[in-house]
PDB file of N, CA and C in Angstrom:
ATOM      1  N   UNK A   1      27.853  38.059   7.677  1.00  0.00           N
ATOM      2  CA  UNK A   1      26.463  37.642   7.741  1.00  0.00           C
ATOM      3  C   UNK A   1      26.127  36.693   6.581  1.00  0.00           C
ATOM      4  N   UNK A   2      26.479  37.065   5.105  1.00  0.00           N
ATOM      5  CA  UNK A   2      26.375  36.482   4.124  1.00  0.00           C
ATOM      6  C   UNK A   2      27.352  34.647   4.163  1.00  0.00           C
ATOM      7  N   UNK A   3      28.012  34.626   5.015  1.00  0.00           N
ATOM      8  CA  UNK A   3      28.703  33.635   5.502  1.00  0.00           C
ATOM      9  C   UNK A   3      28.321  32.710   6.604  1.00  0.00           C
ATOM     10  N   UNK A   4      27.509  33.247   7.366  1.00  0.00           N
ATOM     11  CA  UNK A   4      26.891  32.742   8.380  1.00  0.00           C
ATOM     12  C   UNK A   4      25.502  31.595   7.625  1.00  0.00           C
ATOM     13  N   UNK A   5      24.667  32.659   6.572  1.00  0.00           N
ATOM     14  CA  UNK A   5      23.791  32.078   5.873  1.00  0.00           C
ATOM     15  C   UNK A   5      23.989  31.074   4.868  1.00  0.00           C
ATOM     16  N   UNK A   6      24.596  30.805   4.212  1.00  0.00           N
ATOM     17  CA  UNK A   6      25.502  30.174   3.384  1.00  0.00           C
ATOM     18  C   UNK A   6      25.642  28.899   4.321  1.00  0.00           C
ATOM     19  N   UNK A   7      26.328  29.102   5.228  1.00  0.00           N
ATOM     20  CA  UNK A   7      26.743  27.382   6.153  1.00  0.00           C
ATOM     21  C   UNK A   7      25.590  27.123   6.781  1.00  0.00           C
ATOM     22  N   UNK A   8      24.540  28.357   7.199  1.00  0.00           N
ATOM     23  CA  UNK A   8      23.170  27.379   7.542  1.00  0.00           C
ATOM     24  C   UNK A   8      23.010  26.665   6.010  1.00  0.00           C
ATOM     25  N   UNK A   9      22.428  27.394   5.267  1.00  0.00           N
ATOM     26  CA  UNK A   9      21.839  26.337   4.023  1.00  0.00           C
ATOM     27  C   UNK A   9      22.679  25.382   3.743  1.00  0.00           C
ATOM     28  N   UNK A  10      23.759  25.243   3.784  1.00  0.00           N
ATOM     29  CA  UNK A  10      24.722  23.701   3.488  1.00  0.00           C
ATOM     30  C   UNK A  10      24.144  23.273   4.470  1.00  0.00           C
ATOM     31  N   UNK A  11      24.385  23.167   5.692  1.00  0.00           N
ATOM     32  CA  UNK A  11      24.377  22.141   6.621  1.00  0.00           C
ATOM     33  C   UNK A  11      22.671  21.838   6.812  1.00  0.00           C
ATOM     34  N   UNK A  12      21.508  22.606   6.385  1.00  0.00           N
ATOM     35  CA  UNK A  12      20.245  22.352   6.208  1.00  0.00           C
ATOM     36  C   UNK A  12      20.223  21.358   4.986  1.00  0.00           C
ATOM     37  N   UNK A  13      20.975  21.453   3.674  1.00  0.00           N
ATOM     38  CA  UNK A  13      20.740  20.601   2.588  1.00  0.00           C
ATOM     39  C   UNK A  13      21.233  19.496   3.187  1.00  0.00           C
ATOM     40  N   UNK A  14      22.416  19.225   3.196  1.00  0.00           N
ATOM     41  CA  UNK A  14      23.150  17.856   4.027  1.00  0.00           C
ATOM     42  C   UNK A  14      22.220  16.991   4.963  1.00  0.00           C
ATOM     43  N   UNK A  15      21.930  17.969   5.664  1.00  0.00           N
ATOM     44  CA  UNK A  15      20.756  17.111   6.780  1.00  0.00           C
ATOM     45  C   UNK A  15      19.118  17.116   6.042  1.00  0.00           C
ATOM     46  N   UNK A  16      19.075  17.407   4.419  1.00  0.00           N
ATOM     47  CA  UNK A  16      17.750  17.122   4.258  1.00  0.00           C
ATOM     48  C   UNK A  16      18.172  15.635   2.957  1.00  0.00           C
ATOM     49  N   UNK A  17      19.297  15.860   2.561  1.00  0.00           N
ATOM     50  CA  UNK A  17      20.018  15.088   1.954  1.00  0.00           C
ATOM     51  C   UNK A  17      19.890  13.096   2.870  1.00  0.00           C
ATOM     52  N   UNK A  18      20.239  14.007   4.103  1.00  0.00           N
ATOM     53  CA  UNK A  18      20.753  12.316   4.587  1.00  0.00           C
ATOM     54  C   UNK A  18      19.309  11.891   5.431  1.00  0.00           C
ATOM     55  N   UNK A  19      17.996  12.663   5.444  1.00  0.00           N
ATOM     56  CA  UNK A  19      16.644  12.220   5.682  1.00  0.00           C
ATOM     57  C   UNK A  19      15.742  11.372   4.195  1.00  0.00           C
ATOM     58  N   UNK A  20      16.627  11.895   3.293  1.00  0.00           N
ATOM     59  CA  UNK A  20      15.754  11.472   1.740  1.00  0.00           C
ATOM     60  C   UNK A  20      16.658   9.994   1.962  1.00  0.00           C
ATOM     61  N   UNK A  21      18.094  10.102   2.248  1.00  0.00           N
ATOM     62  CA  UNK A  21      18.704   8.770   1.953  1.00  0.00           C
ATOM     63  C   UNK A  21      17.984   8.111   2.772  1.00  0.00           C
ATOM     64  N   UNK A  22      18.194   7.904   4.221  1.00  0.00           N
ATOM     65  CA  UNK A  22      17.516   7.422   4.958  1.00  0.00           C
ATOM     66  C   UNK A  22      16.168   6.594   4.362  1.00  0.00           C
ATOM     67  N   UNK A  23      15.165   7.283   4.096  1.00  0.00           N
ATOM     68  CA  UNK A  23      14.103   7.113   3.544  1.00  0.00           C
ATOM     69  C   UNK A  23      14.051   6.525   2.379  1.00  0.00           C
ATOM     70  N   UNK A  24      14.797   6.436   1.581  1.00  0.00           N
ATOM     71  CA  UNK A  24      15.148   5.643   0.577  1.00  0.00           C
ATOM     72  C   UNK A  24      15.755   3.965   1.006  1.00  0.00           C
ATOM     73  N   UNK A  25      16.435   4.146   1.614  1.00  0.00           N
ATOM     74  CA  UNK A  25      16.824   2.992   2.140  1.00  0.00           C
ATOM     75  C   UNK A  25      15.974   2.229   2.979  1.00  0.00           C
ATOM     76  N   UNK A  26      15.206   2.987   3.481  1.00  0.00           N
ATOM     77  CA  UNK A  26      13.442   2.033   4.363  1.00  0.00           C
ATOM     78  C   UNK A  26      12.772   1.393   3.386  1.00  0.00           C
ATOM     79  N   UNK A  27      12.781   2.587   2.316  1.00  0.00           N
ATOM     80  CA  UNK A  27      11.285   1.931   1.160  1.00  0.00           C
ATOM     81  C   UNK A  27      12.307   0.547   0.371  1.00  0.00           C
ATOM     82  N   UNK A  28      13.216   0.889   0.554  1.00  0.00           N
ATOM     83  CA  UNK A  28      14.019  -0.423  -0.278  1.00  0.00           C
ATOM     84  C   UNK A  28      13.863  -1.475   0.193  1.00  0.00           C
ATOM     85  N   UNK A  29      14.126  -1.383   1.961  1.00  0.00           N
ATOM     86  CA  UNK A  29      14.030  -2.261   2.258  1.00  0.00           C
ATOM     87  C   UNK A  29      12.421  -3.109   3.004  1.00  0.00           C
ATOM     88  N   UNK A  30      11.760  -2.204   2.390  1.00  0.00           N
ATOM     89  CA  UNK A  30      10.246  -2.443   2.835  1.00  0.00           C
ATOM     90  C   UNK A  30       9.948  -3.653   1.926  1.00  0.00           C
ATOM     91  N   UNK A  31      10.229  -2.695   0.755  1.00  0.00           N
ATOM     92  CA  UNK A  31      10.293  -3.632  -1.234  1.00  0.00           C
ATOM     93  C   UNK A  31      10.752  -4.967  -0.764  1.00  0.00           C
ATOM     94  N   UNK A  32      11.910  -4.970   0.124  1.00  0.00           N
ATOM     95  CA  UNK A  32      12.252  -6.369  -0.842  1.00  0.00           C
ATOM     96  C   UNK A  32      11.594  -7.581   1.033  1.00  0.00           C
ATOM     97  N   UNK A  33      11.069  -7.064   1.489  1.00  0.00           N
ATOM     98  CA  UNK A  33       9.912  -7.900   2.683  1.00  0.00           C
ATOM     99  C   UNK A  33       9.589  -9.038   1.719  1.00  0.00           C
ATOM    100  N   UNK A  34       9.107  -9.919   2.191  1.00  0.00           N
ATOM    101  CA  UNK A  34       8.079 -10.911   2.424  1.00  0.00           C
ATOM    102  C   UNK A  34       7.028 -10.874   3.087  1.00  0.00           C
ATOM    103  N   UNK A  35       5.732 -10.944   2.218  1.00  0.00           N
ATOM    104  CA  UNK A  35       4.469 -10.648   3.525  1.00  0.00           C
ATOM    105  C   UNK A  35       4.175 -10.955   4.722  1.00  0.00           C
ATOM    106  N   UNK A  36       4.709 -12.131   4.810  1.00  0.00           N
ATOM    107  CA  UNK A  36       4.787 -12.883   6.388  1.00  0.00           C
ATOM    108  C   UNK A  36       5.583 -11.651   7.100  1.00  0.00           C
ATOM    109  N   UNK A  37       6.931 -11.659   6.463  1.00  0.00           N
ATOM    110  CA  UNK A  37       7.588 -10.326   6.891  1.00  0.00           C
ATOM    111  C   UNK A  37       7.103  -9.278   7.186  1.00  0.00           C
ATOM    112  N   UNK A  38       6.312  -8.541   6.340  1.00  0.00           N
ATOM    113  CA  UNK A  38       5.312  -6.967   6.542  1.00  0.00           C
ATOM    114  C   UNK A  38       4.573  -7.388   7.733  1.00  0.00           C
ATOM    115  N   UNK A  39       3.792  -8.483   8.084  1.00  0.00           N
ATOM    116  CA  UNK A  39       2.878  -8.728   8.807  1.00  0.00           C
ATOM    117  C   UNK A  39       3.491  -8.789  10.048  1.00  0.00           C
ATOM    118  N   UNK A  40       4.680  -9.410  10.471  1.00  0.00           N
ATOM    119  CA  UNK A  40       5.268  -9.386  11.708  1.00  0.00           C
ATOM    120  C   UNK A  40       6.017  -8.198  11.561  1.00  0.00           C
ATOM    121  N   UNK A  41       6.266  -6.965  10.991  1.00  0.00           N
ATOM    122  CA  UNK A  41       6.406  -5.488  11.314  1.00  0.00           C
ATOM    123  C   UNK A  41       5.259  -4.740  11.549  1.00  0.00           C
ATOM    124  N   UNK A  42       4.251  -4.962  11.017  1.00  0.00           N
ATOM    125  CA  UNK A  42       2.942  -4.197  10.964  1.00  0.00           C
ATOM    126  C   UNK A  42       2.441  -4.683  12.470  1.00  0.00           C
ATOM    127  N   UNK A  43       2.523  -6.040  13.205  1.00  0.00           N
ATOM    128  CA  UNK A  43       2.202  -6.338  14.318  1.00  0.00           C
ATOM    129  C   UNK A  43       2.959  -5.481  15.366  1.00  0.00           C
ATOM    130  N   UNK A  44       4.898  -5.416  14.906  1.00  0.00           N
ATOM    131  CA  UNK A  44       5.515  -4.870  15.693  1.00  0.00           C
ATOM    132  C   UNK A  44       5.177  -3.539  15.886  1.00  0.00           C
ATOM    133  N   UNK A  45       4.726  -2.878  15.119  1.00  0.00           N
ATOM    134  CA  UNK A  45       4.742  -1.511  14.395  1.00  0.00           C
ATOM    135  C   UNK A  45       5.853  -0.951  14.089  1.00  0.00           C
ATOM    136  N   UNK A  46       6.741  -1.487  13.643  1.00  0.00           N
ATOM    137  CA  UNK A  46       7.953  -0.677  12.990  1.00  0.00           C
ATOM    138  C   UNK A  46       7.819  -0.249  11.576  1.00  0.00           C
ATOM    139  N   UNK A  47       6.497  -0.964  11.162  1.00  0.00           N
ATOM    140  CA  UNK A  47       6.104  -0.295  10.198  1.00  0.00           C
ATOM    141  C   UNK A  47       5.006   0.075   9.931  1.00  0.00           C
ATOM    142  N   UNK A  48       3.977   0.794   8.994  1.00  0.00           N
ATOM    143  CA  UNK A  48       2.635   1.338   9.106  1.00  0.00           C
ATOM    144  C   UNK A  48       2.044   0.408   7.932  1.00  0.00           C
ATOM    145  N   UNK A  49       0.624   0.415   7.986  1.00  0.00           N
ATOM    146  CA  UNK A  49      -0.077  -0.461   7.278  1.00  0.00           C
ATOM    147  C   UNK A  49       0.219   0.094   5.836  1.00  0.00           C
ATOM    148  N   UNK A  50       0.094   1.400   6.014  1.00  0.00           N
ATOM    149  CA  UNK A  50       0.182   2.350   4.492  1.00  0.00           C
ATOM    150  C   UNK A  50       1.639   1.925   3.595  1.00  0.00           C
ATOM    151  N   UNK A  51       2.491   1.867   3.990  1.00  0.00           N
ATOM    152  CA  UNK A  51       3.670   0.976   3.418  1.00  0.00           C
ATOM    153  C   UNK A  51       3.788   0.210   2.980  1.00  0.00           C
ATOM    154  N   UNK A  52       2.825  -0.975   3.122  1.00  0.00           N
ATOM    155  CA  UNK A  52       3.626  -1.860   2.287  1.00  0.00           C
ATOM    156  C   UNK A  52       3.328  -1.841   0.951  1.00  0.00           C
ATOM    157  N   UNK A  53       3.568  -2.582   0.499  1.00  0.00           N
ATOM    158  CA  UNK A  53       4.127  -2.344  -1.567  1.00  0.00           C
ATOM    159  C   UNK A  53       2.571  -2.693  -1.968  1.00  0.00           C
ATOM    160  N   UNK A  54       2.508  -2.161  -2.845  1.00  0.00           N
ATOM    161  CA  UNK A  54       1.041  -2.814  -3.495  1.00  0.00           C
ATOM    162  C   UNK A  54       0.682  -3.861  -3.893  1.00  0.00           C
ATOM    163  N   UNK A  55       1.903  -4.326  -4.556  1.00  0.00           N
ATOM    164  CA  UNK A  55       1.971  -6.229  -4.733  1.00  0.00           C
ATOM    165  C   UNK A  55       1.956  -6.913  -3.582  1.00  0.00           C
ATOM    166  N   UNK A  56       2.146  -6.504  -2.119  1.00  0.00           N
ATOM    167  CA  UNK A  56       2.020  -7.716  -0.960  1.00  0.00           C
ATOM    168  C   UNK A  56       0.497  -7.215  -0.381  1.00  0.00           C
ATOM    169  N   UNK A  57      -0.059  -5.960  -0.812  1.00  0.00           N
ATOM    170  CA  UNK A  57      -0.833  -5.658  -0.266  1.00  0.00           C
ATOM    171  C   UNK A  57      -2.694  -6.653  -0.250  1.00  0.00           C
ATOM    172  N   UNK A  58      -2.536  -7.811  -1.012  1.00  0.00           N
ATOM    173  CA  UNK A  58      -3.633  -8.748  -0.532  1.00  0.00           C
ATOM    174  C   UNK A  58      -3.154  -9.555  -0.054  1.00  0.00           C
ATOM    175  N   UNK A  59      -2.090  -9.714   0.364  1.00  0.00           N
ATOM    176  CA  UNK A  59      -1.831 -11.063   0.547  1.00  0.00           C
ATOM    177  C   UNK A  59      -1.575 -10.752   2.522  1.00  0.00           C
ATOM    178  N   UNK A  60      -1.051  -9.139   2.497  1.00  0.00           N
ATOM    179  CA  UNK A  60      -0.781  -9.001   3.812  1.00  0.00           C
ATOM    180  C   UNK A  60      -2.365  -8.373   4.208  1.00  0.00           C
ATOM    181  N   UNK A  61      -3.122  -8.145   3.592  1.00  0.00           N
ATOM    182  CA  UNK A  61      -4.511  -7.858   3.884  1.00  0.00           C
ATOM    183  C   UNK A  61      -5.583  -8.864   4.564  1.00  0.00           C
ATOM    184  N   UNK A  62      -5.265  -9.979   3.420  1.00  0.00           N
ATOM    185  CA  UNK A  62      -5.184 -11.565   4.146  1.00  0.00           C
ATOM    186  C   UNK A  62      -5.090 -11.875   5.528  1.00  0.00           C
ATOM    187  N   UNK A  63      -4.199 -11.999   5.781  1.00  0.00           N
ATOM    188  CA  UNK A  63      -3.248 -12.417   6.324  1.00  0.00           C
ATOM    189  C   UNK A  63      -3.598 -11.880   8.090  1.00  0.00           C
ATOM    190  N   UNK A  64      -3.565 -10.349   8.144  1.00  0.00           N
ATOM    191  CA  UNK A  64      -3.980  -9.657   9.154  1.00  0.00           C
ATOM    192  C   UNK A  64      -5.827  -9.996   9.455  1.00  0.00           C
ATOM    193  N   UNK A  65      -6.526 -10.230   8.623  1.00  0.00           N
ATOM    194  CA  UNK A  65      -7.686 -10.626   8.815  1.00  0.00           C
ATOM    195  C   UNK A  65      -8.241 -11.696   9.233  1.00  0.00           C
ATOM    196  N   UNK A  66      -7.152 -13.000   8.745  1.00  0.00           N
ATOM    197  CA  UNK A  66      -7.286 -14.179   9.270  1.00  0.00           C
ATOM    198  C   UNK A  66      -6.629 -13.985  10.734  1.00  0.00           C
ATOM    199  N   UNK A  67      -5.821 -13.336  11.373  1.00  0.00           N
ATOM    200  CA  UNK A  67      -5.094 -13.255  12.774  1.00  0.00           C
ATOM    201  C   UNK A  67      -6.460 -12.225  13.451  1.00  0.00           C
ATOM    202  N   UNK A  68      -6.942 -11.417  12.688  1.00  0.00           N
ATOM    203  CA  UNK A  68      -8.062 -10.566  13.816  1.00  0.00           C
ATOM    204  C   UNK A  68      -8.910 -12.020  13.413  1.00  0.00           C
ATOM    205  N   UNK A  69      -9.644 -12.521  12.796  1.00  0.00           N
ATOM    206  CA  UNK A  69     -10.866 -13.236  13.324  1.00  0.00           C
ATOM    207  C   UNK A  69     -10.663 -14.606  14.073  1.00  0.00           C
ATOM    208  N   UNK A  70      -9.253 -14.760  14.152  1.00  0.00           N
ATOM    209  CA  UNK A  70      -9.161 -15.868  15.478  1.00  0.00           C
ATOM    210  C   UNK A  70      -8.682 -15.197  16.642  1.00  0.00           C
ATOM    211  N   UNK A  71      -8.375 -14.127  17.026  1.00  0.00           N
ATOM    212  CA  UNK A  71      -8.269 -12.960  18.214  1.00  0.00           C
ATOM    213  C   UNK A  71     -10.024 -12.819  18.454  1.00  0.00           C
ATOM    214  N   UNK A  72     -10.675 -12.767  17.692  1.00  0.00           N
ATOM    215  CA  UNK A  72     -12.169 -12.277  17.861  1.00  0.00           C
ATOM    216  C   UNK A  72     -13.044 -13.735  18.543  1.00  0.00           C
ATOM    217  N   UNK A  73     -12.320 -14.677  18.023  1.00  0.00           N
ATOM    218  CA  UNK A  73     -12.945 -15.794  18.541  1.00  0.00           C
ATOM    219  C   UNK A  73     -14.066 -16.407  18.121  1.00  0.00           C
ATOM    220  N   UNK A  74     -15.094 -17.014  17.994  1.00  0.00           N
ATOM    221  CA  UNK A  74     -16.219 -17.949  18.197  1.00  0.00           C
ATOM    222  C   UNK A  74     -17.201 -16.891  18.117  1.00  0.00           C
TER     223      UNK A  74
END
């Protein structure tokens, strides 16, 4: 029994292990975007508005505002 529990918790760390990597490797590669970039993910939604970096965050704030008020029109 004490053996049974043991290989759950390894194989629970491992698989919480390779969700942090994972996730590490998104925000990295969120970081190194270009706002034009964020903006055509944020359109796609492959990514969420809440993501992007704080340094692109006026410029992609911008950016999405000038595309809604020519969608809005006249």
């Amino acid at each position: 029994m004490f053996r049974l529990i043991s290989i759950l918790a390894a194989v629970g760390a491992i698989v919480y292990a390779i969700r942090w990597y994972k996730k590490q490797l998104r925000k990295e590669d969120i970081d190194r975007m270009s706002p034009d970039d964020l903006v055509d993910a944020i359109i796609r939604r492959e990514i969420s508005i809440l993501e992007v970096p704080s340094g692109h965050r006026d410029a992609v704030n911008r950016t999405l505002k000038k595309i809604q008020e020519e969608l809005d029109g006249p």
